[in-house]
Protein backbone atom coordinates (compact mmCIF):
# COMPACT_ATOMS: atom_id res chain seq x y z
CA UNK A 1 -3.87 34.59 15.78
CA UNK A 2 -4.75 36.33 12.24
CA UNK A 3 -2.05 35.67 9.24
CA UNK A 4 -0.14 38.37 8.08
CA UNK A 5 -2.72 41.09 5.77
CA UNK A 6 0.31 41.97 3.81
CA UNK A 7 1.26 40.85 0.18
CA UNK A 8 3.43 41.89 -2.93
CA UNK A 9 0.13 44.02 -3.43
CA UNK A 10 0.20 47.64 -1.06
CA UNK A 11 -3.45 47.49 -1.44
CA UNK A 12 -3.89 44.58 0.85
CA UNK A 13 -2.78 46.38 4.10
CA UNK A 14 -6.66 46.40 5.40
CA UNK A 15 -8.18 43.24 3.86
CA UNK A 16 -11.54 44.21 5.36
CA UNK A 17 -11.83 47.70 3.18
CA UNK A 18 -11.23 45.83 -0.29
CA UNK A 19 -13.44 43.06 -2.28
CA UNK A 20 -13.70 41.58 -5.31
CA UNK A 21 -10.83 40.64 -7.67
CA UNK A 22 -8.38 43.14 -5.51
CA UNK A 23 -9.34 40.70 -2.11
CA UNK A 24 -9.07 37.68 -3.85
CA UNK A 25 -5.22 38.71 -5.69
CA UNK A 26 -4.20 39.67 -1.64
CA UNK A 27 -6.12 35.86 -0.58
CA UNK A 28 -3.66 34.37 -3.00
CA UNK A 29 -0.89 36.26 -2.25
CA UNK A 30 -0.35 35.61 1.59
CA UNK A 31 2.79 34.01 3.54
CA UNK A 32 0.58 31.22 4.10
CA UNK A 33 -0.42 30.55 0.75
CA UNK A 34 3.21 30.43 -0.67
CA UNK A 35 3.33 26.81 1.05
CA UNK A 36 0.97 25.52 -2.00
CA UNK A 37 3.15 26.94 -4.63
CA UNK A 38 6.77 25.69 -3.35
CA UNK A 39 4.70 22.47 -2.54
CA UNK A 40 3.97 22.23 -6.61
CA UNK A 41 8.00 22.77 -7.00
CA UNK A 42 8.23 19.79 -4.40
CA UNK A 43 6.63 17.50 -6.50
CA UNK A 44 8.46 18.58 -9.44
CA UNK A 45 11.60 17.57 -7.64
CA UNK A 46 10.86 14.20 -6.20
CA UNK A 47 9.86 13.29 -10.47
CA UNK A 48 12.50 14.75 -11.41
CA UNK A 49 14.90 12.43 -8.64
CA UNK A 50 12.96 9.81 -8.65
CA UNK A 51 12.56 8.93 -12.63
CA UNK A 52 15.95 8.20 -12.90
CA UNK A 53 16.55 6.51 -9.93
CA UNK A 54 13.61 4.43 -10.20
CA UNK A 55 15.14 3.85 -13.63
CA UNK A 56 18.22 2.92 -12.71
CA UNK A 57 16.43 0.14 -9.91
CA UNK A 58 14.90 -0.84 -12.57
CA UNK A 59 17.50 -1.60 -14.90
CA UNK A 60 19.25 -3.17 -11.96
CA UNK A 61 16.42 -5.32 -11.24
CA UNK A 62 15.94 -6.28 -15.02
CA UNK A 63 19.93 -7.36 -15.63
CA UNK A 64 20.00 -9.14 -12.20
CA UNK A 65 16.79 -11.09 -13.50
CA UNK A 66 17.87 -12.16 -16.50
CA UNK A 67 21.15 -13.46 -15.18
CA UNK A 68 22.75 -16.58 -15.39
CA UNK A 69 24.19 -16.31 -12.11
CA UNK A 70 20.89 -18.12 -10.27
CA UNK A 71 21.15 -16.32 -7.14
CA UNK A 72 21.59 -12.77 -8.46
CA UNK A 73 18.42 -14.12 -10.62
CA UNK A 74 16.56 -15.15 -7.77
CA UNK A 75 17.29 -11.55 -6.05
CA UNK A 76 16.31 -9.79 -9.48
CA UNK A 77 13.26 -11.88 -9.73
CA UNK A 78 11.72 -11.67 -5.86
CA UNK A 79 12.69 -7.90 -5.83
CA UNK A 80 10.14 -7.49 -8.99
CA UNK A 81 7.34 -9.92 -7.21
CA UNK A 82 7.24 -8.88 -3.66
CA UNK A 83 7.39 -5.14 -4.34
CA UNK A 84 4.82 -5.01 -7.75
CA UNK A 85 2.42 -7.88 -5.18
CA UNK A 86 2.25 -5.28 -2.16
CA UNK A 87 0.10 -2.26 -2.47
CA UNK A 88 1.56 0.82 -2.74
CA UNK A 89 0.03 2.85 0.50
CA UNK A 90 0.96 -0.29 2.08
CA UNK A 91 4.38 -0.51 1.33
CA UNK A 92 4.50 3.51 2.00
CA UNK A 93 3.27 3.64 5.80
CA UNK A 94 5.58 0.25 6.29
CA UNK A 95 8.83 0.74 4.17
CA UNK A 96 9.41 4.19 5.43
CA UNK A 97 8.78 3.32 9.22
CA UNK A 98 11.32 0.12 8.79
CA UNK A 99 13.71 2.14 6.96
CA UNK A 100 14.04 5.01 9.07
CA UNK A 101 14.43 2.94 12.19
CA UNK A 102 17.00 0.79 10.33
CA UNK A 103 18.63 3.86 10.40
CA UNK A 104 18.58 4.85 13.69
CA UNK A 105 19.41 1.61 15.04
CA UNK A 106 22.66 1.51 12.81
CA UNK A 107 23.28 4.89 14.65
CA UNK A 108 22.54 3.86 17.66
CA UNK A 109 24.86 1.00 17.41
CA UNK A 110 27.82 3.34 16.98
CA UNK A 111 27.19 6.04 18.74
CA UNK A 112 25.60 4.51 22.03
CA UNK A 113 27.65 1.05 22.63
CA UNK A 114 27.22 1.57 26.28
CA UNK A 115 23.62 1.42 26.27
CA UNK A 116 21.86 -1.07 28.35
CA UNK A 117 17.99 -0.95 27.71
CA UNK A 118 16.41 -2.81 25.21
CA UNK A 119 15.55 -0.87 22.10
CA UNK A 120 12.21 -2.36 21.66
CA UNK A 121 10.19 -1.90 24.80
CA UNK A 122 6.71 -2.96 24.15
CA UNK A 123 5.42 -1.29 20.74
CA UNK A 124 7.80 1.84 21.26
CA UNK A 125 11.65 1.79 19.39
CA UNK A 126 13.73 3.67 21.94
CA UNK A 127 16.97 4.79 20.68
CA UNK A 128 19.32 6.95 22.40
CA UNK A 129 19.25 10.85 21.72
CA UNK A 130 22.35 11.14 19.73
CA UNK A 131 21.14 8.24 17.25
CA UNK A 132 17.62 9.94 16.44
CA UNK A 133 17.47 10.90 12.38
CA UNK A 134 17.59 13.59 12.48
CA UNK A 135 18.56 15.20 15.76
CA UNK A 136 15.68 17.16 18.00
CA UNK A 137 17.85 20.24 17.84
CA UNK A 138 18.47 19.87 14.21
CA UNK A 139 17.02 22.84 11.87
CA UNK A 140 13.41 22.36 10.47
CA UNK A 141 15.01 22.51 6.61
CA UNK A 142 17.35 18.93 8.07
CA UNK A 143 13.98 17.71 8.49
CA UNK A 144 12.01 18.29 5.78
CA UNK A 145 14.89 17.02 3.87
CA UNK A 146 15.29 13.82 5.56
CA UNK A 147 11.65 13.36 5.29
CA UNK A 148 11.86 14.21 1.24
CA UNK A 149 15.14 11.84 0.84
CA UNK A 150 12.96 9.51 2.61
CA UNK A 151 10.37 9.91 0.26
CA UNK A 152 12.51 9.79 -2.89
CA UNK A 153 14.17 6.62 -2.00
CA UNK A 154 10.39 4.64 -1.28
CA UNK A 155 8.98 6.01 -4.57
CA UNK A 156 12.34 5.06 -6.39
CA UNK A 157 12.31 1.29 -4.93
CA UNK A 158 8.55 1.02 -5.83
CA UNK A 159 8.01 1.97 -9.05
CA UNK A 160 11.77 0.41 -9.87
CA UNK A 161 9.87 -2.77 -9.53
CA UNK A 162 7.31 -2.13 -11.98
CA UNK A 163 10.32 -0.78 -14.26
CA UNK A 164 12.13 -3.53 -13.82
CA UNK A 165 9.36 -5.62 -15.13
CA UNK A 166 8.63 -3.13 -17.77
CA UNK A 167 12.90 -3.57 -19.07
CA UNK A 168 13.02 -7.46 -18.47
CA UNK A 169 10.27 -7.78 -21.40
CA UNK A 170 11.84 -5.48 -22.95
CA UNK A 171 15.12 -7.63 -22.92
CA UNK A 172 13.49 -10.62 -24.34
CA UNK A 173 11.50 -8.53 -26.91
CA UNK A 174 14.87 -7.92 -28.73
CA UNK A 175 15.19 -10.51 -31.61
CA UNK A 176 17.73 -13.39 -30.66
CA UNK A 177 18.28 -13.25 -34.06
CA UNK A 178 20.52 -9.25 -32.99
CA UNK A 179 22.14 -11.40 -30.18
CA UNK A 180 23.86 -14.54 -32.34
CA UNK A 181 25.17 -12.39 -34.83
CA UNK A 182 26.59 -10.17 -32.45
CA UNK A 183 28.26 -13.52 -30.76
CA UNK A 184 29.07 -14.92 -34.15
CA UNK A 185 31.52 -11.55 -34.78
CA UNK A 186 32.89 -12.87 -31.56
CA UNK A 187 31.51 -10.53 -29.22
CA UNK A 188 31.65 -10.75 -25.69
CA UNK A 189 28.43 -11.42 -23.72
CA UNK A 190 28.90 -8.23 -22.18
CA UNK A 191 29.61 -6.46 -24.88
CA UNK A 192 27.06 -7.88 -26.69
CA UNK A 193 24.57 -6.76 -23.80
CA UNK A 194 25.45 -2.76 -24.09
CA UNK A 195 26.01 -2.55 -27.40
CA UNK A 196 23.18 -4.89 -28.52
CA UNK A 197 20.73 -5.40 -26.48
CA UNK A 198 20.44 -2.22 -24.27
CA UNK A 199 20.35 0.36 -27.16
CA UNK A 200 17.43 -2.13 -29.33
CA UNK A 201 15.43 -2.49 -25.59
CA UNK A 202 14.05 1.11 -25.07
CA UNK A 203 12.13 1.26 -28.27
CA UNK A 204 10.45 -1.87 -26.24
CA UNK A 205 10.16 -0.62 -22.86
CA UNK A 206 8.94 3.32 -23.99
CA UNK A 207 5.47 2.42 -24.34
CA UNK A 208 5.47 0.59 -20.65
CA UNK A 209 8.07 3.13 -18.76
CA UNK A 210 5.83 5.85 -20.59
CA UNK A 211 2.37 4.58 -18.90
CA UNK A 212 4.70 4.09 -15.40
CA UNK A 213 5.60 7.80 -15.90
CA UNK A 214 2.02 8.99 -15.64
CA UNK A 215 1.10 6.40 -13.00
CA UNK A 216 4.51 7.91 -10.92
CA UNK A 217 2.45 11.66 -11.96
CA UNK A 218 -0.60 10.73 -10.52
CA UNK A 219 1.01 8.75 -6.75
CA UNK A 220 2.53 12.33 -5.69
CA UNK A 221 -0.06 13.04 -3.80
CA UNK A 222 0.63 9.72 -1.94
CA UNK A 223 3.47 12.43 -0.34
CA UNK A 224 1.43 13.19 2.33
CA UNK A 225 1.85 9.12 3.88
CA UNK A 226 5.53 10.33 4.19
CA UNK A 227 4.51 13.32 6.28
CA UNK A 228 5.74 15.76 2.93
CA UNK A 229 3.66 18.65 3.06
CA UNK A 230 3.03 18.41 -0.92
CA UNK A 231 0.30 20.18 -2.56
CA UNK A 232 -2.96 18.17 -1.93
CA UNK A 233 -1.88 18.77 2.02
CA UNK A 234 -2.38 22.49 1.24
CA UNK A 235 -5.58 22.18 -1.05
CA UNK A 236 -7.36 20.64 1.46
CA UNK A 237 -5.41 23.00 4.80
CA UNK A 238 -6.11 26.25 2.43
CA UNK A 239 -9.40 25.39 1.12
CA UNK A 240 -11.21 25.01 4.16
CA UNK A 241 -13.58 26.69 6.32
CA UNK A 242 -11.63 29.57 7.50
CA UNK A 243 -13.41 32.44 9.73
CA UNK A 244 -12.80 35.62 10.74
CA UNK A 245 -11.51 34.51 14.20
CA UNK A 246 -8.25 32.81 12.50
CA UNK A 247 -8.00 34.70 9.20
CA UNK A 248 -7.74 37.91 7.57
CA UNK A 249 -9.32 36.82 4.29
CA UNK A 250 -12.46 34.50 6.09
CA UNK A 251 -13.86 32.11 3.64
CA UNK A 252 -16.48 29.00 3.29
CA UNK A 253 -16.07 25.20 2.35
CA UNK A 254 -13.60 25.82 -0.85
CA UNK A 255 -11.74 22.70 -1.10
CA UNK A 256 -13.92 21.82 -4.27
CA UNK A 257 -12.07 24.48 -5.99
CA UNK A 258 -8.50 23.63 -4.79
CA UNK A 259 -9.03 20.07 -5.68
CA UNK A 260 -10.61 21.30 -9.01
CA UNK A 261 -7.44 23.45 -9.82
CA UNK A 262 -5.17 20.35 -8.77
CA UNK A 263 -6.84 18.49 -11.20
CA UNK A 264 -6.09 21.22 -14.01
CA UNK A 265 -2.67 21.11 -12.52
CA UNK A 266 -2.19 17.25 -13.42
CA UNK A 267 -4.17 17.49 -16.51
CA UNK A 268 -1.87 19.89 -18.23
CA UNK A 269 1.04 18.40 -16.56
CA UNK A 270 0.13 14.82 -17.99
CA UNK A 271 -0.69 16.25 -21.64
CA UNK A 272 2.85 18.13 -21.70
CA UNK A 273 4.22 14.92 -20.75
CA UNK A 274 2.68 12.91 -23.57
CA UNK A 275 3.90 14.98 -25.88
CA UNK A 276 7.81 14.89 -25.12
CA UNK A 277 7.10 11.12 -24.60
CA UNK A 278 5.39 11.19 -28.33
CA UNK A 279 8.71 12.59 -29.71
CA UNK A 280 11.12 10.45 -27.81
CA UNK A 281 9.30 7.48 -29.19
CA UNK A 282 9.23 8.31 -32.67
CA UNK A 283 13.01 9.44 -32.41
CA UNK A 284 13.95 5.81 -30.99
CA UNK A 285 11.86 4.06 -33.70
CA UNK A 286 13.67 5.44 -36.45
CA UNK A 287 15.45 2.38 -38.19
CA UNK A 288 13.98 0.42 -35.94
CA UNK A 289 12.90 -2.97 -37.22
CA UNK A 290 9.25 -2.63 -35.46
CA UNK A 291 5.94 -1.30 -36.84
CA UNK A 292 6.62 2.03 -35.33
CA UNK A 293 9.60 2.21 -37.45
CA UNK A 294 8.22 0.58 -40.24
CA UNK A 295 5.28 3.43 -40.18
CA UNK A 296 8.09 6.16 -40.73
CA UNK A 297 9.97 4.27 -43.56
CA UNK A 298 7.19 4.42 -45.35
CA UNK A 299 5.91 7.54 -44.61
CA UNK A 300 9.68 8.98 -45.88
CA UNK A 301 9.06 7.33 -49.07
CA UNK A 302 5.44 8.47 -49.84
């Protein structure tokens, strides 16, 4: 079966009559190779979900550490450990597996109480048809969704752990000298925690959640563990060997220059990225009390 010869181009209609930079604008233009460019929106998305809601694990993780409460401590505290000790392909191929049959077995609980087989039968998990996530007659879109909320929520829990971490120091980097005075005015501890000690802890925890932002940059191509068709999935599909026999526009062995544009890709990407982070920083160090903010007093001086 040959892919589709036409493109947004109307010279493209007979692939074999045209060469050069006219057969390479109709290679890039096919049906098949729109898949790499809404795959470079899908990673886009899952940072864009995923920062925050790894953030706000984190900062869930962090408070429940630092609590006085010694169970909600413990909780904070082996959440950080176990997660930031267990690799991250290996909590990827295990965390989603668990968590979607977790699902289904909630499901299957409500919506098949008459069933009488066992649900684990050997090395198989059999649920009943009504309880799978999602359904076999479901659209393809309910799937790739599921698969990408899937996604979202393993990346969020995994690098909340290393945020978590990243906050907690920040916590304790704030002086204690901030927190007394704050409790001699007769604050509350909890007001004295949001209005004291959470606005003074970012200026801490930029320069650690900014190196976990480019870490989080560089694990999206760990998508393809989750079965998310992201963009190093199509590199490698698109770039290589195709023939004549499968293919309108046959080529050789080009995953070198996929992979070589993916790495321009991340490059750029990263380098944007340093540069908001640059700004946030220096806009949360002003009046600070740390070296960064000491650095602009007296360059406002000079």
């Amino acid at each position: 079966m040959s892919e589709p010869g036409a493109t947004i181009f109307s010279f493209c209609a007979d692939p074999s009559s045209i060469d050069g930079f006219e057969w390479l604008a109709c290679y890039l233009t096919t049906a098949k190779h729109l898949s790499i460019y809404w795959s470079v929106g899908t990673v886009l998305l899952l940072l864009a979900i995923t920062a925050p809601v790894a953030l706000l694990f984190g900062f869930g993780g962090a408070s429940a550490a630092r609590s006085r409460v010694w169970p909600v401590s413990i909780i904070g505290r082996s959440y950080i450990a176990v997660v930031r000790g267990v690799p991250d392909i290996a909590f990827f191929l295990f965390f989603v597996i668990a968590l979607d049959q977790f699902f289904e077995y909630l499901r299957h609980q409500v919506k098949c109480p008459d069933w009488d087989m066992p649900i684990r039968q050997g090395n198989d998990f059999v649920v009943c048809a009504a309880a799978k996530l999602p359904l076999g007659n479901a659209p393809q879109w309910m799937h790739e969704v599921y698969g990408f909320s899937l996604a979202v929520l393993t990346f969020s829990i995994v690098f909340g752990a290393f945020a978590a971490n990243v906050l907690y120091g920040a916590m304790r980097a704030v002086p204690r000298g901030q927190i007394e005075t704050a409790e001699a005015y007769g604050m509350t501890q909890r007001q004295t925690f949001w209005r004291i000690l959470v606005p003074q802890m970012w200026v801490y925890a930029l320069p650690g959640l900014s190196n976990l932002w480019m870490v989080l940059i560089k694990a999206t191509p760990l998508l393809f563990l989750l079965g998310v068709e992201d963009i190093v999935y199509w590199a490698k599909e698109l770039g290589s060997t195709k023939t004549s026999k499968f293919t309108d526009y046959p080529h050789g062995d080009w995953r070198m220059w996929y992979f070589a544009g993916l790495l321009v890709f991340y490059l750029c990407f990263t380098k944007v990225s340093e540069a908001v982070l640059g700004r946030i920083s220096r806009r949360l160090s002003r009046g600070q009390a740390t070296a960064a903010g000491e650095a602009q007093r007296k360059a406002a001086l000079s």
